[in-house]
C-alpha atoms as a PDB file:
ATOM      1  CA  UNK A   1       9.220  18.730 -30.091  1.00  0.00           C
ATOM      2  CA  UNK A   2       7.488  21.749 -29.949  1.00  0.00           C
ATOM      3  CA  UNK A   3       9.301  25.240 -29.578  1.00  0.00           C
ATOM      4  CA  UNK A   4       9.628  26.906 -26.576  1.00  0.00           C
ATOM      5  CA  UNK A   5       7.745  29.929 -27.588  1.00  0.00           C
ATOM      6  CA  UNK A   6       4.894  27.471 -28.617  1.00  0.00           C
ATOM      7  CA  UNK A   7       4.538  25.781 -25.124  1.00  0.00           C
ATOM      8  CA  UNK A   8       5.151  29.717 -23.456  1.00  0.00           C
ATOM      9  CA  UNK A   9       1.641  30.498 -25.404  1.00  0.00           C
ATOM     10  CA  UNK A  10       0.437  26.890 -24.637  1.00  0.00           C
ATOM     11  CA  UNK A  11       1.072  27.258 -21.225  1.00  0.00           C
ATOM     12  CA  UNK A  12      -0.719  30.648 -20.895  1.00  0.00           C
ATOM     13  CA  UNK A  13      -4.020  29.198 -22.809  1.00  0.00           C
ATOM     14  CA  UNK A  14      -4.450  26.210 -20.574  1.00  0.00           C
ATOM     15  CA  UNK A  15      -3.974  28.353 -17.263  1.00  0.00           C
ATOM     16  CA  UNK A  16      -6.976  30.121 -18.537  1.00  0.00           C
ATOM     17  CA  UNK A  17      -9.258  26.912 -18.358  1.00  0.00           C
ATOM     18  CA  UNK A  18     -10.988  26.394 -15.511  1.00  0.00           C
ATOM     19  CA  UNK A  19      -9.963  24.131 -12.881  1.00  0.00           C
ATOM     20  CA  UNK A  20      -6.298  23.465 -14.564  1.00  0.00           C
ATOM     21  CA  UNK A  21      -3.649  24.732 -12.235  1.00  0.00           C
ATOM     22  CA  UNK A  22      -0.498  25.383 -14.439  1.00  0.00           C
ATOM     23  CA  UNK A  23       3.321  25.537 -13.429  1.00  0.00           C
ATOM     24  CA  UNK A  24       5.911  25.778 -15.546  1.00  0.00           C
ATOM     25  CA  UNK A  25       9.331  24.130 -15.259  1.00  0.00           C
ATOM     26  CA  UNK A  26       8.099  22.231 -12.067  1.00  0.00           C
ATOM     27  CA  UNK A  27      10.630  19.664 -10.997  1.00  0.00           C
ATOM     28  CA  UNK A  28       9.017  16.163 -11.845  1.00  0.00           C
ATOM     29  CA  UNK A  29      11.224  14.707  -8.533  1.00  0.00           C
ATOM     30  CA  UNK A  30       8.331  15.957  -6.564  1.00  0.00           C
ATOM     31  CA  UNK A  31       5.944  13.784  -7.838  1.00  0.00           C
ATOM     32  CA  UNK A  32       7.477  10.503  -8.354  1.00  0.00           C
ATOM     33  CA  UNK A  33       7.887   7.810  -5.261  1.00  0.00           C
ATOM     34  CA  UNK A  34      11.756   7.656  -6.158  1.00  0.00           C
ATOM     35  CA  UNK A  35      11.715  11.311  -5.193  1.00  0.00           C
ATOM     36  CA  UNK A  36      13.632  11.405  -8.788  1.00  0.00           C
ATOM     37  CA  UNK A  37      13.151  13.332 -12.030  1.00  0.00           C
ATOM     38  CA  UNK A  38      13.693  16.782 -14.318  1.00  0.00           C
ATOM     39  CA  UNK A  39      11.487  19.218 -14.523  1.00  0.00           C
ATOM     40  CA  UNK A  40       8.289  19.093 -16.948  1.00  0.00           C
ATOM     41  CA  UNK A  41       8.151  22.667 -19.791  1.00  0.00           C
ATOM     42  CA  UNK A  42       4.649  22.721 -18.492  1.00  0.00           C
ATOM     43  CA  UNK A  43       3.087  20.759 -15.427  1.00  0.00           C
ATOM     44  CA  UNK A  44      -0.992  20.680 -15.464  1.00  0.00           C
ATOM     45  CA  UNK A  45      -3.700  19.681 -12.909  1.00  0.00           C
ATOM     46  CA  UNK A  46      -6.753  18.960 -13.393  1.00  0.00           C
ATOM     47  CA  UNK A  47      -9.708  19.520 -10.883  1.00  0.00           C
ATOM     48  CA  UNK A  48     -12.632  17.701 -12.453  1.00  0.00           C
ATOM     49  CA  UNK A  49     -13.328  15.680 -15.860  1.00  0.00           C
ATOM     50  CA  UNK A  50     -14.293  18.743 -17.674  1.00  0.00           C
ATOM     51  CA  UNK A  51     -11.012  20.387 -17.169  1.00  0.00           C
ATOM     52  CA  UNK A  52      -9.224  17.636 -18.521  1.00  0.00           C
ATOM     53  CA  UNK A  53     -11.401  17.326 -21.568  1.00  0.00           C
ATOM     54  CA  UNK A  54     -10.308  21.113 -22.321  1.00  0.00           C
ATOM     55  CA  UNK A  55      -6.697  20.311 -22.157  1.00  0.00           C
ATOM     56  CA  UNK A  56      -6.813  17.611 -23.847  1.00  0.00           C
ATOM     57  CA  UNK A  57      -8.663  19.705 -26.452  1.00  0.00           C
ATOM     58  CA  UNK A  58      -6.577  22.291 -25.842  1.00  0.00           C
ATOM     59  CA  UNK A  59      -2.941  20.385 -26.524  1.00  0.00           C
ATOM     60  CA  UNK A  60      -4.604  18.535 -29.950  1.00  0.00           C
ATOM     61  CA  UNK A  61      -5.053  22.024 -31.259  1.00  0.00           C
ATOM     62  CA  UNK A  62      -1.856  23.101 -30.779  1.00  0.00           C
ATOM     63  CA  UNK A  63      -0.302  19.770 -32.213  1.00  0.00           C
ATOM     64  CA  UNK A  64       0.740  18.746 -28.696  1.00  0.00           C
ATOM     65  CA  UNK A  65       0.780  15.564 -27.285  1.00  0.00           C
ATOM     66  CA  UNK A  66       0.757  15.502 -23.320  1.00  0.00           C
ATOM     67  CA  UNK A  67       2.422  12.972 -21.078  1.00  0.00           C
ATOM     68  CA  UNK A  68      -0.025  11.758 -18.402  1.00  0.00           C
ATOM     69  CA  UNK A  69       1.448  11.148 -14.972  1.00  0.00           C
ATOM     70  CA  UNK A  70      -0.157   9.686 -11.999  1.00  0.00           C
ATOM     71  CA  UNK A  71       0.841   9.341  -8.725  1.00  0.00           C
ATOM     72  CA  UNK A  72       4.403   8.658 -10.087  1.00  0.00           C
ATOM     73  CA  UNK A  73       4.432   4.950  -8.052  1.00  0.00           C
ATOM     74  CA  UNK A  74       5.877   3.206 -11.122  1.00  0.00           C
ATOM     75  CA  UNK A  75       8.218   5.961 -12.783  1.00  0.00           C
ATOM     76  CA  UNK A  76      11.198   6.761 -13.374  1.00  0.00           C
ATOM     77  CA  UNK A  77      11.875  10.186 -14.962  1.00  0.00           C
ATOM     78  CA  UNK A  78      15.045  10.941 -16.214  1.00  0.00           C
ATOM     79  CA  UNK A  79      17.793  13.787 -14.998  1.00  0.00           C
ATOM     80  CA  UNK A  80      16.786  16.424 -17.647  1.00  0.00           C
ATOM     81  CA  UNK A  81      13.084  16.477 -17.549  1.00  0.00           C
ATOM     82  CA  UNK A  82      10.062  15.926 -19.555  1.00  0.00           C
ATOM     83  CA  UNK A  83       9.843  18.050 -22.645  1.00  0.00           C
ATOM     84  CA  UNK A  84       6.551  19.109 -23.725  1.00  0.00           C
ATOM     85  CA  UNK A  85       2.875  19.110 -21.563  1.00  0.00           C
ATOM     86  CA  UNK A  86       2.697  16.968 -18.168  1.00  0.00           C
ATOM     87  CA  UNK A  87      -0.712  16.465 -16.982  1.00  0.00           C
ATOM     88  CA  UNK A  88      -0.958  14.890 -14.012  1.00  0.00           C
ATOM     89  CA  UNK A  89      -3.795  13.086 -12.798  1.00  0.00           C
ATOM     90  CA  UNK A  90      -3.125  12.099  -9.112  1.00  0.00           C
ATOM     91  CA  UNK A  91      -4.671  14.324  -5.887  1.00  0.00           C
ATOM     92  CA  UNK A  92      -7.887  15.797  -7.465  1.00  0.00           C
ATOM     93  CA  UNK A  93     -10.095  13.649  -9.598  1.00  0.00           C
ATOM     94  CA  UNK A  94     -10.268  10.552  -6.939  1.00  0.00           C
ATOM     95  CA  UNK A  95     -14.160  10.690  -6.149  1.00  0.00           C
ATOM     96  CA  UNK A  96     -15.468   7.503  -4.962  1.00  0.00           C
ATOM     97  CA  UNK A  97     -19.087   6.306  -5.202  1.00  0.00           C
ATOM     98  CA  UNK A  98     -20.925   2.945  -4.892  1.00  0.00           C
ATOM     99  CA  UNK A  99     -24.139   1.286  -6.922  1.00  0.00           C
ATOM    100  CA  UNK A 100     -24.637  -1.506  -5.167  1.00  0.00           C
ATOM    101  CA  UNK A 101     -22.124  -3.876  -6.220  1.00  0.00           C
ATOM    102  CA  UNK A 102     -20.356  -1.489  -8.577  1.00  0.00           C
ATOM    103  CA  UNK A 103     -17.885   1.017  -7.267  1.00  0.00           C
ATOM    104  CA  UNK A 104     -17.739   3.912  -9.713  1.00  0.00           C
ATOM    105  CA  UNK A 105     -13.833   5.897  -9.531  1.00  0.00           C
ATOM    106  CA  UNK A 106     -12.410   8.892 -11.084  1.00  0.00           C
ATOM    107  CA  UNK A 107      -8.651   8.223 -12.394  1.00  0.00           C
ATOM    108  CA  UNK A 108      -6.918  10.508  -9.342  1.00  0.00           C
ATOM    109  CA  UNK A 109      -7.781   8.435  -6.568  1.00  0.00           C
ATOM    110  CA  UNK A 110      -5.297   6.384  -5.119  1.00  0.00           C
ATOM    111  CA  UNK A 111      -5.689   2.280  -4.722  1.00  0.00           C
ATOM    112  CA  UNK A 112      -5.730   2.647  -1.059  1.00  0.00           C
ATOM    113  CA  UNK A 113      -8.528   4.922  -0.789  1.00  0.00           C
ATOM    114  CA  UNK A 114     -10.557   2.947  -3.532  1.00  0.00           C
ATOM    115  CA  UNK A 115      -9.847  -0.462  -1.402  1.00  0.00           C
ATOM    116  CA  UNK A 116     -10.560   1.021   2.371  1.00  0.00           C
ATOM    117  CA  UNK A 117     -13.706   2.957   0.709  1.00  0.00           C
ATOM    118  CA  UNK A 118     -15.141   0.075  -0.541  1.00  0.00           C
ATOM    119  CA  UNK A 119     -14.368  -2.085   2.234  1.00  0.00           C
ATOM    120  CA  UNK A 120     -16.572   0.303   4.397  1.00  0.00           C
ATOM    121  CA  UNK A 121     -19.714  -0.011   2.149  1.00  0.00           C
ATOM    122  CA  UNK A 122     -18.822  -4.018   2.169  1.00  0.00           C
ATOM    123  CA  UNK A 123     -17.633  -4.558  -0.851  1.00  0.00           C
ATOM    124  CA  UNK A 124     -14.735  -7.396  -1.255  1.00  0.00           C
ATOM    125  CA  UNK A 125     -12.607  -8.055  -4.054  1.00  0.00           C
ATOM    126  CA  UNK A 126      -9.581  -5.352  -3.643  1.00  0.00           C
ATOM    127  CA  UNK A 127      -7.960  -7.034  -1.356  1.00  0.00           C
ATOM    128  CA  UNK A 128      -5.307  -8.083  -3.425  1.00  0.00           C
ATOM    129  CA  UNK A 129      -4.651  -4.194  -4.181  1.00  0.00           C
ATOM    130  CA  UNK A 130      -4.286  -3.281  -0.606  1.00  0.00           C
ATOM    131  CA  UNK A 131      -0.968  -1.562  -0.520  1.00  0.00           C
ATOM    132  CA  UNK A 132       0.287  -1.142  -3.947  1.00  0.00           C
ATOM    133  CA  UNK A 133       0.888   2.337  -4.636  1.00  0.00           C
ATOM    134  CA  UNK A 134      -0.145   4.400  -7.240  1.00  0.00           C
ATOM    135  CA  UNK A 135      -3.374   5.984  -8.784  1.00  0.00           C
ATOM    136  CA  UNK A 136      -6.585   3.693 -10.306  1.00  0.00           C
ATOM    137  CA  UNK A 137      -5.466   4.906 -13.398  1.00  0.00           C
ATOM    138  CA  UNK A 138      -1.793   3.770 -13.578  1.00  0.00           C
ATOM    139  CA  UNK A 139      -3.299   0.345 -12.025  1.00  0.00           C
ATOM    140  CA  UNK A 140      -5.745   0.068 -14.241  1.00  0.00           C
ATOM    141  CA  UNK A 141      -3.098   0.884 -17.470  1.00  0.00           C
ATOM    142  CA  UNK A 142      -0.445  -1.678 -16.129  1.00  0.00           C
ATOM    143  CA  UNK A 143      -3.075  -3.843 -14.568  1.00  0.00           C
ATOM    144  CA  UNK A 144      -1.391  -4.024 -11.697  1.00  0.00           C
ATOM    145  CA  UNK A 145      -2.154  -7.008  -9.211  1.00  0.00           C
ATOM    146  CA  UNK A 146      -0.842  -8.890  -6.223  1.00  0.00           C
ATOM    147  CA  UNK A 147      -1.474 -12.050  -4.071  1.00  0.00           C
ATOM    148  CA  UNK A 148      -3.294 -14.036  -7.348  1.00  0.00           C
ATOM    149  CA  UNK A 149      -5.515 -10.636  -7.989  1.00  0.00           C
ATOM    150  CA  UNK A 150      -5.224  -7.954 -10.469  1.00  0.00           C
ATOM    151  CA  UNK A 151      -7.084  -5.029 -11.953  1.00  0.00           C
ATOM    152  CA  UNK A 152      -8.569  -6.867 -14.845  1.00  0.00           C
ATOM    153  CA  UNK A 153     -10.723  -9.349 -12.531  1.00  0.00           C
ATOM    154  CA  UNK A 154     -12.673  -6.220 -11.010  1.00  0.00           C
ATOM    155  CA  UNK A 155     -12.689  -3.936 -13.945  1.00  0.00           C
ATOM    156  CA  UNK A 156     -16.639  -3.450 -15.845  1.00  0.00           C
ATOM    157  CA  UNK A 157     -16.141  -0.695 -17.425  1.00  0.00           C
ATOM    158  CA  UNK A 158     -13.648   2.419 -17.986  1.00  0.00           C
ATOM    159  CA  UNK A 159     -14.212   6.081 -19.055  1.00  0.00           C
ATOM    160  CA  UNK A 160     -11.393   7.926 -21.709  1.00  0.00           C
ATOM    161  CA  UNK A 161     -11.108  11.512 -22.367  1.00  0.00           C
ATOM    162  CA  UNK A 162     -10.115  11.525 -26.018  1.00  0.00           C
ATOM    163  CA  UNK A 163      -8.065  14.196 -27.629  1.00  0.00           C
ATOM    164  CA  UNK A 164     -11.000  15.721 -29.493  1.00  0.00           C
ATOM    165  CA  UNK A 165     -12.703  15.960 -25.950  1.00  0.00           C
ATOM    166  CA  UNK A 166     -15.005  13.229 -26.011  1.00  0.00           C
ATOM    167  CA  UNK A 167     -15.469  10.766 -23.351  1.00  0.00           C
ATOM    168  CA  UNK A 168     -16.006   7.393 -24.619  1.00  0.00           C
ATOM    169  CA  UNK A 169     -16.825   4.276 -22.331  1.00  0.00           C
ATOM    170  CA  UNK A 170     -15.130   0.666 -23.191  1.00  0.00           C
ATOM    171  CA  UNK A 171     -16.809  -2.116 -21.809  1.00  0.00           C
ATOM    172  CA  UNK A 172     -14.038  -4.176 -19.318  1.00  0.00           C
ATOM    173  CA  UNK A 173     -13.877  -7.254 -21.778  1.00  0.00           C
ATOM    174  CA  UNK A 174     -13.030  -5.087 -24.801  1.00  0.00           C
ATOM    175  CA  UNK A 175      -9.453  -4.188 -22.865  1.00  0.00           C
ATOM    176  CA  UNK A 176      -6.801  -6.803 -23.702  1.00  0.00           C
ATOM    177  CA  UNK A 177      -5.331  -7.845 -19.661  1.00  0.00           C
ATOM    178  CA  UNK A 178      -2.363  -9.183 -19.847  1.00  0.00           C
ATOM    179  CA  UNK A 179       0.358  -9.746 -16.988  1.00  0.00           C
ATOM    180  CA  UNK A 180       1.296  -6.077 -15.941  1.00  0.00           C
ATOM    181  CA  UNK A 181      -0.289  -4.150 -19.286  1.00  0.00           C
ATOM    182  CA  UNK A 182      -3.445  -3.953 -20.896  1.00  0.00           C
ATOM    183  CA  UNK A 183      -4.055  -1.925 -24.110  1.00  0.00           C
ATOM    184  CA  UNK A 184      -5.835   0.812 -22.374  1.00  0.00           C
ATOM    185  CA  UNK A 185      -1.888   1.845 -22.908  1.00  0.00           C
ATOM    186  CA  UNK A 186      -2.437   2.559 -26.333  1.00  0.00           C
ATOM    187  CA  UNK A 187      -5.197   4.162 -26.113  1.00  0.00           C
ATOM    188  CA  UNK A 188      -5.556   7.749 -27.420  1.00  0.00           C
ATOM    189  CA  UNK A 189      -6.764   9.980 -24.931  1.00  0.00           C
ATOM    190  CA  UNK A 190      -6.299   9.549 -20.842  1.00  0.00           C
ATOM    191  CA  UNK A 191      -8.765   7.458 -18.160  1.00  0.00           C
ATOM    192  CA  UNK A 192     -10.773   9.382 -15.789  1.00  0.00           C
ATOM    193  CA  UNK A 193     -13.174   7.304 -14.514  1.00  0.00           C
ATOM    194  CA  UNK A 194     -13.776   3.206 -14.127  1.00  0.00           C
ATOM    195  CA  UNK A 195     -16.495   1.066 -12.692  1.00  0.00           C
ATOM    196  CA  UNK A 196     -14.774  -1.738 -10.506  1.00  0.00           C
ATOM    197  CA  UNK A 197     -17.179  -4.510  -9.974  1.00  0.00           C
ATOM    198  CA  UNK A 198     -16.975  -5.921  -6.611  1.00  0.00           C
ATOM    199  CA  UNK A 199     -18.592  -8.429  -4.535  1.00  0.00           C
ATOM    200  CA  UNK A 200     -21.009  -8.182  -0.814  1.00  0.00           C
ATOM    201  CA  UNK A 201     -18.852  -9.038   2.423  1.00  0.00           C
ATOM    202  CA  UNK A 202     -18.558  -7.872   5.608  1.00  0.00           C
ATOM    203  CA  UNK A 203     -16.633  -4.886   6.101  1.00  0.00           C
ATOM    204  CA  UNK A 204     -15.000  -5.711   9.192  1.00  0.00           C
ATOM    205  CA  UNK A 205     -13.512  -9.652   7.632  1.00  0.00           C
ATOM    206  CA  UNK A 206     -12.695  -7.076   4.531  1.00  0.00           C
ATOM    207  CA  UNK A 207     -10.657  -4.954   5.947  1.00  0.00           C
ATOM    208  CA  UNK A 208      -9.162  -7.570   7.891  1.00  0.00           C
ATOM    209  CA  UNK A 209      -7.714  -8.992   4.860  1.00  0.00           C
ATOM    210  CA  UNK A 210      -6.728  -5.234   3.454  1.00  0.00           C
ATOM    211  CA  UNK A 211      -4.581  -5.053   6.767  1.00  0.00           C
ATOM    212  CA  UNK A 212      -3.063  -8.285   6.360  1.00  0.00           C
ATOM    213  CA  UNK A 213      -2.294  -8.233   2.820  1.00  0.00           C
ATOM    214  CA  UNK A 214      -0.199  -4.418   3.686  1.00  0.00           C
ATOM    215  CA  UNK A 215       1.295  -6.051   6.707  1.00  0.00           C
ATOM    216  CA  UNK A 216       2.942  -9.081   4.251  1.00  0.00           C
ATOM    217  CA  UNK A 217       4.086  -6.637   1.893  1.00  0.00           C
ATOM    218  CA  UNK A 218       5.483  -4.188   4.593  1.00  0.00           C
ATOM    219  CA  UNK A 219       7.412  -7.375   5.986  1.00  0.00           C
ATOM    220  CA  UNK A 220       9.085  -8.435   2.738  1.00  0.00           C
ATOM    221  CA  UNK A 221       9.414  -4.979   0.587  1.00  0.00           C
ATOM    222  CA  UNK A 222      11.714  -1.903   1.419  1.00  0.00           C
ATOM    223  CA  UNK A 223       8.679   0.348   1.954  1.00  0.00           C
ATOM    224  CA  UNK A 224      10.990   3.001   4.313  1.00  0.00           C
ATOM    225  CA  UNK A 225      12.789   3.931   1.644  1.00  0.00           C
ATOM    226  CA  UNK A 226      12.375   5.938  -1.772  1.00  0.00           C
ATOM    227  CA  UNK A 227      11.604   3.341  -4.800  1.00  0.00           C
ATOM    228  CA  UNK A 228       9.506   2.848  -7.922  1.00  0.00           C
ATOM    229  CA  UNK A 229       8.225  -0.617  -6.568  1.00  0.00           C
ATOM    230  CA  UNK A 230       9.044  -3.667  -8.828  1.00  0.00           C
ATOM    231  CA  UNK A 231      11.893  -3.241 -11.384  1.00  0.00           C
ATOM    232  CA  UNK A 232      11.388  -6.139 -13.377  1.00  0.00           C
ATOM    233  CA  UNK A 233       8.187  -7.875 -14.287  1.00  0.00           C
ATOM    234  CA  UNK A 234       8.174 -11.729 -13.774  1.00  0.00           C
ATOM    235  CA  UNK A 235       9.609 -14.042 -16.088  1.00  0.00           C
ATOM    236  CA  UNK A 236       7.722 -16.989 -16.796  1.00  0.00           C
ATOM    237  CA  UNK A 237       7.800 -20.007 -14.427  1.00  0.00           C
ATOM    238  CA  UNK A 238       9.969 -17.592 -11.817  1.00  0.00           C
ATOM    239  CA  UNK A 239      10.263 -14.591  -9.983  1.00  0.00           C
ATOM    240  CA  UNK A 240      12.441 -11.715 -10.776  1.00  0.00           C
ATOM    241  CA  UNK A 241      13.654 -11.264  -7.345  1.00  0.00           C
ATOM    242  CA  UNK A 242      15.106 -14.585  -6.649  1.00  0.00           C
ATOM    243  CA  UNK A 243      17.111 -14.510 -10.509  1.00  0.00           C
ATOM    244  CA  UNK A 244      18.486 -11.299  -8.892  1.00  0.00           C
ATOM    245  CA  UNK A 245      19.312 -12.285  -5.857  1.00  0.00           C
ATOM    246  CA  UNK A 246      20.818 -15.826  -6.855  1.00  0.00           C
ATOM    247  CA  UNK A 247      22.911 -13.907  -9.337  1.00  0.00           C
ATOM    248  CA  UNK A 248      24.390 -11.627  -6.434  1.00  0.00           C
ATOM    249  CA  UNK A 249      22.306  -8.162  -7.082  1.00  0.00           C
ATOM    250  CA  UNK A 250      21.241  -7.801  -3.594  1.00  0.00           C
ATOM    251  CA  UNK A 251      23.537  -4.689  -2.152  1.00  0.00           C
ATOM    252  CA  UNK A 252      24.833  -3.845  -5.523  1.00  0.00           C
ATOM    253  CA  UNK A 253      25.171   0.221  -5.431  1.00  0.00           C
ATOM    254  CA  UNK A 254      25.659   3.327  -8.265  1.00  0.00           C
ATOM    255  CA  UNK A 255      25.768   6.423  -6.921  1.00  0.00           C
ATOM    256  CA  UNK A 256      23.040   6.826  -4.242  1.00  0.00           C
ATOM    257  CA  UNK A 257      20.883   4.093  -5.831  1.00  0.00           C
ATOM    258  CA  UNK A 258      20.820   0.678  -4.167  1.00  0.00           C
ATOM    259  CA  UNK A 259      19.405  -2.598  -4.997  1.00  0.00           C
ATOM    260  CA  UNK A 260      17.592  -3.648  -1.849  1.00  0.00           C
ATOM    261  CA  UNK A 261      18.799  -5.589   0.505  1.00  0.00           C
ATOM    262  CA  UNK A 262      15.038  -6.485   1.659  1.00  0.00           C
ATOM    263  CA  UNK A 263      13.785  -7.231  -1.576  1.00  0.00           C
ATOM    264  CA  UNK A 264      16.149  -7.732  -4.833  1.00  0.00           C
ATOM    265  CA  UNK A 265      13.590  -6.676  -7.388  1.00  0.00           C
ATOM    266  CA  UNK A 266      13.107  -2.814  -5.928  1.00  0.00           C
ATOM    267  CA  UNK A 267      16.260  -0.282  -6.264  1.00  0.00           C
ATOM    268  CA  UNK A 268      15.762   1.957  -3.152  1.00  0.00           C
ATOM    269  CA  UNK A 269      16.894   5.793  -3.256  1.00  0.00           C
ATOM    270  CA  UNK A 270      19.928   6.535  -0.534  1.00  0.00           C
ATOM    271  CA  UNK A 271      18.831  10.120  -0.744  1.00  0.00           C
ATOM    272  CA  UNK A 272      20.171  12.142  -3.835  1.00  0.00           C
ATOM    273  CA  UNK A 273      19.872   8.956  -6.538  1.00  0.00           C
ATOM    274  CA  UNK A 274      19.803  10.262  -9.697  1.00  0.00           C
ATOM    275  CA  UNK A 275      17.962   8.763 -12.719  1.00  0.00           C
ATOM    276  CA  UNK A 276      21.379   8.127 -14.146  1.00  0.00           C
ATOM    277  CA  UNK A 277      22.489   6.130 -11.303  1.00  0.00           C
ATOM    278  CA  UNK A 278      19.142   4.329 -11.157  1.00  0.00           C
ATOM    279  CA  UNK A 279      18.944   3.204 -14.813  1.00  0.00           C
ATOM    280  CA  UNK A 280      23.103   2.204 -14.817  1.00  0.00           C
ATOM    281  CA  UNK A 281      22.330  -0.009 -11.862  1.00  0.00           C
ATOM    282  CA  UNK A 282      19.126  -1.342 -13.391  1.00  0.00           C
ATOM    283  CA  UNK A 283      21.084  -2.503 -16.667  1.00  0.00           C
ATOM    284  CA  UNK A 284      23.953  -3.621 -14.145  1.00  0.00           C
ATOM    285  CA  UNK A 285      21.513  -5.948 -12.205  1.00  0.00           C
ATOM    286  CA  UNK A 286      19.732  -7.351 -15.552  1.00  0.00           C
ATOM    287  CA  UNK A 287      23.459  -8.189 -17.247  1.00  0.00           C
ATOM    288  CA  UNK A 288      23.775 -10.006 -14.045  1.00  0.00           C
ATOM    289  CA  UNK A 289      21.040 -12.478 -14.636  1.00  0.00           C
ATOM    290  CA  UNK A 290      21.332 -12.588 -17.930  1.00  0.00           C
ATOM    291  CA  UNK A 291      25.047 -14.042 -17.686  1.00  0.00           C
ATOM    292  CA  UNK A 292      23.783 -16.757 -15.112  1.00  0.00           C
ATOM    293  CA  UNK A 293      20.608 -17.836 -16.025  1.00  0.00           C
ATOM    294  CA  UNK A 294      20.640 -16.684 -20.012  1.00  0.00           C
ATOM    295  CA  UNK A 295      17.168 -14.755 -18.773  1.00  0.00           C
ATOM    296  CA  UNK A 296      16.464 -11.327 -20.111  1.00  0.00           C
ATOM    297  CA  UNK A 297      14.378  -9.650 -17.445  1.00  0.00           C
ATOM    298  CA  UNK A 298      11.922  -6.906 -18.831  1.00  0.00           C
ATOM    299  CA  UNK A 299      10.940  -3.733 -17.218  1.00  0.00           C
ATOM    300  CA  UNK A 300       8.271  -3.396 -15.364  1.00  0.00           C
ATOM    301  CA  UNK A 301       8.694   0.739 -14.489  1.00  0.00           C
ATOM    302  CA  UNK A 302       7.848   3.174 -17.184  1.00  0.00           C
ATOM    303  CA  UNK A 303      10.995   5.392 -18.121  1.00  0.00           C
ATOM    304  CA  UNK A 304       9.428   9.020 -18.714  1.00  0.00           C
ATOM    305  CA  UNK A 305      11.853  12.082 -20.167  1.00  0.00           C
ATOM    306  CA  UNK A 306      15.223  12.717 -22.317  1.00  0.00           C
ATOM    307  CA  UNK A 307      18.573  11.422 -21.840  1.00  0.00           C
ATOM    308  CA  UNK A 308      20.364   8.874 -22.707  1.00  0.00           C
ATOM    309  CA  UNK A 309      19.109   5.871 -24.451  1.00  0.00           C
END
């Protein structure tokens, strides 16, 4: 972990870079969907690609390795914080541009842009991403998908800043999809850009679909309230919502954080959850099914920050 007086001098270097904008001891709970989370040493965002290939540069130098946060849709950051560098790559770096068929996308910009954007220049094949949350990014990392779609069927191509600076390009089949990960997760470096091959429609039958697809997902998920979407990924041959609910989950309760009564698979936030409370609930609800059905549910979130294990 590096010392404090290393990330004080850290922190001042990347403020002088150009299109990095550079807070210290920012409270991560702003910038999660659970409205949860500690605050980061050093919180970074980038305006453009080049900025992010000179903090990138910038943190290798210094022996620093950064934490890279999207929108925060699929996080859960604990009570004391993120030591270290956050850079977040969510609000700036979400241009949007079409070549024909291929839909070219910087890291920042969130699913629901990408999908309605596309759908205007008549280009199908997001509808299955209409209404998940998060950055392409994240989606892309997690390959996130929905309603027999995900990421990986729509993905050509995708841009990563490495730590040296360098952008390489990895072709979509070199990327191992698999159900909610890919290895872009291992990759060294962050995404900032991806080329989404898509398919000719018409834009008003596309966004048709976009709307419907949001409308079933507004019906059966607890969308009013705080959450990190799905806890648990699926377990083969079933779905992680009805183990939970069949093993009496639904309504269970620590602290401010609630398993929901909509949708047993998403813990909502009361208003004041805590990470602690989250997480205790989360292993409360898993014990649960694991005691009826002898089914160890796996995580689907990503648990960012210290605390304990």
């Amino acid at each position: 972990m590096p010392s404090t007086n290393t990330l004080t001098k850290l922190a001042s270097e990347l403020a002088r870079i150009d299109g990095a904008t550079v807070r210290e001891h920012e409270p991560l709970a702003k910038h999660t969907s659970f409205g949860i989370g500690g605050p980061a040493d050093v919180f970074v965002t980038p305006e453009d690609v080049r900025a992010v290939q000179e903090l990138l540069r910038t943190t290798a130098d210094a022996g620093v390795q950064p934490v890279i946060l999207g929108n925060g849709s699929n996080t859960i950051v604990r009570d004391e914080g993120v030591r270290g560098v956050v850079i977040r790559i969510a609000g700036t770096l979400g241009r949007i541009d079409t070549e024909g068929t291929l839909a070219v996308v910087e890291a920042g910009a969130t699913l629901a842009s990408v999908c309605f954007s596309c759908a205007q220049e008549g280009l199908s094949g997001l509808e299955f991403a209409a209404g998940i949350p998060g950055t392409l990014g994240g989606a892309l990392i997690m390959n996130a998908g929905a309603n027999g779609g995900e990421m990986g069927d729509v993905t050509e191509w995708v841009e990563v800043v490495r730590p040296d600076g360098t952008i390489t390009r990895i072709d979509g089949d070199a990327v191992d999809f698999q159900y909610r990960h890919s290895s872009l997760r291992e990759v060294e470096g962050t995404i900032v850009r991806a080329g989404l091959r898509l398919e000719p429609g018409d834009p008003t039958e596309i966004h048709q679909g976009l709307c419907d697809t949001i409308a079933l997902r507004c019906a059966k998920q607890p969308v009013s309230l705080p959450s990190a979407g799905s806890i648990f990924k699926r377990p083969g041959g079933d779905f992680a919502g009805r183990l939970l609910e069949e093993a009496g989950a639904k309504g269970m309760r620590v602290g401010n954080a609630a398993v929901s009564d909509k949708h047993a698979n998403f813990v909502v936030n009361l208003g004041g959850a805590t990470a602690d409370d989250v997480l205790e609930l989360i292993e409360a609800a898993r014990d649960l099914v694991y005691k009826k059905f002898d089914v160890l549910l796996e995580l689907e979130v990503c648990v960012l920050g210290e605390g304990p294990k």
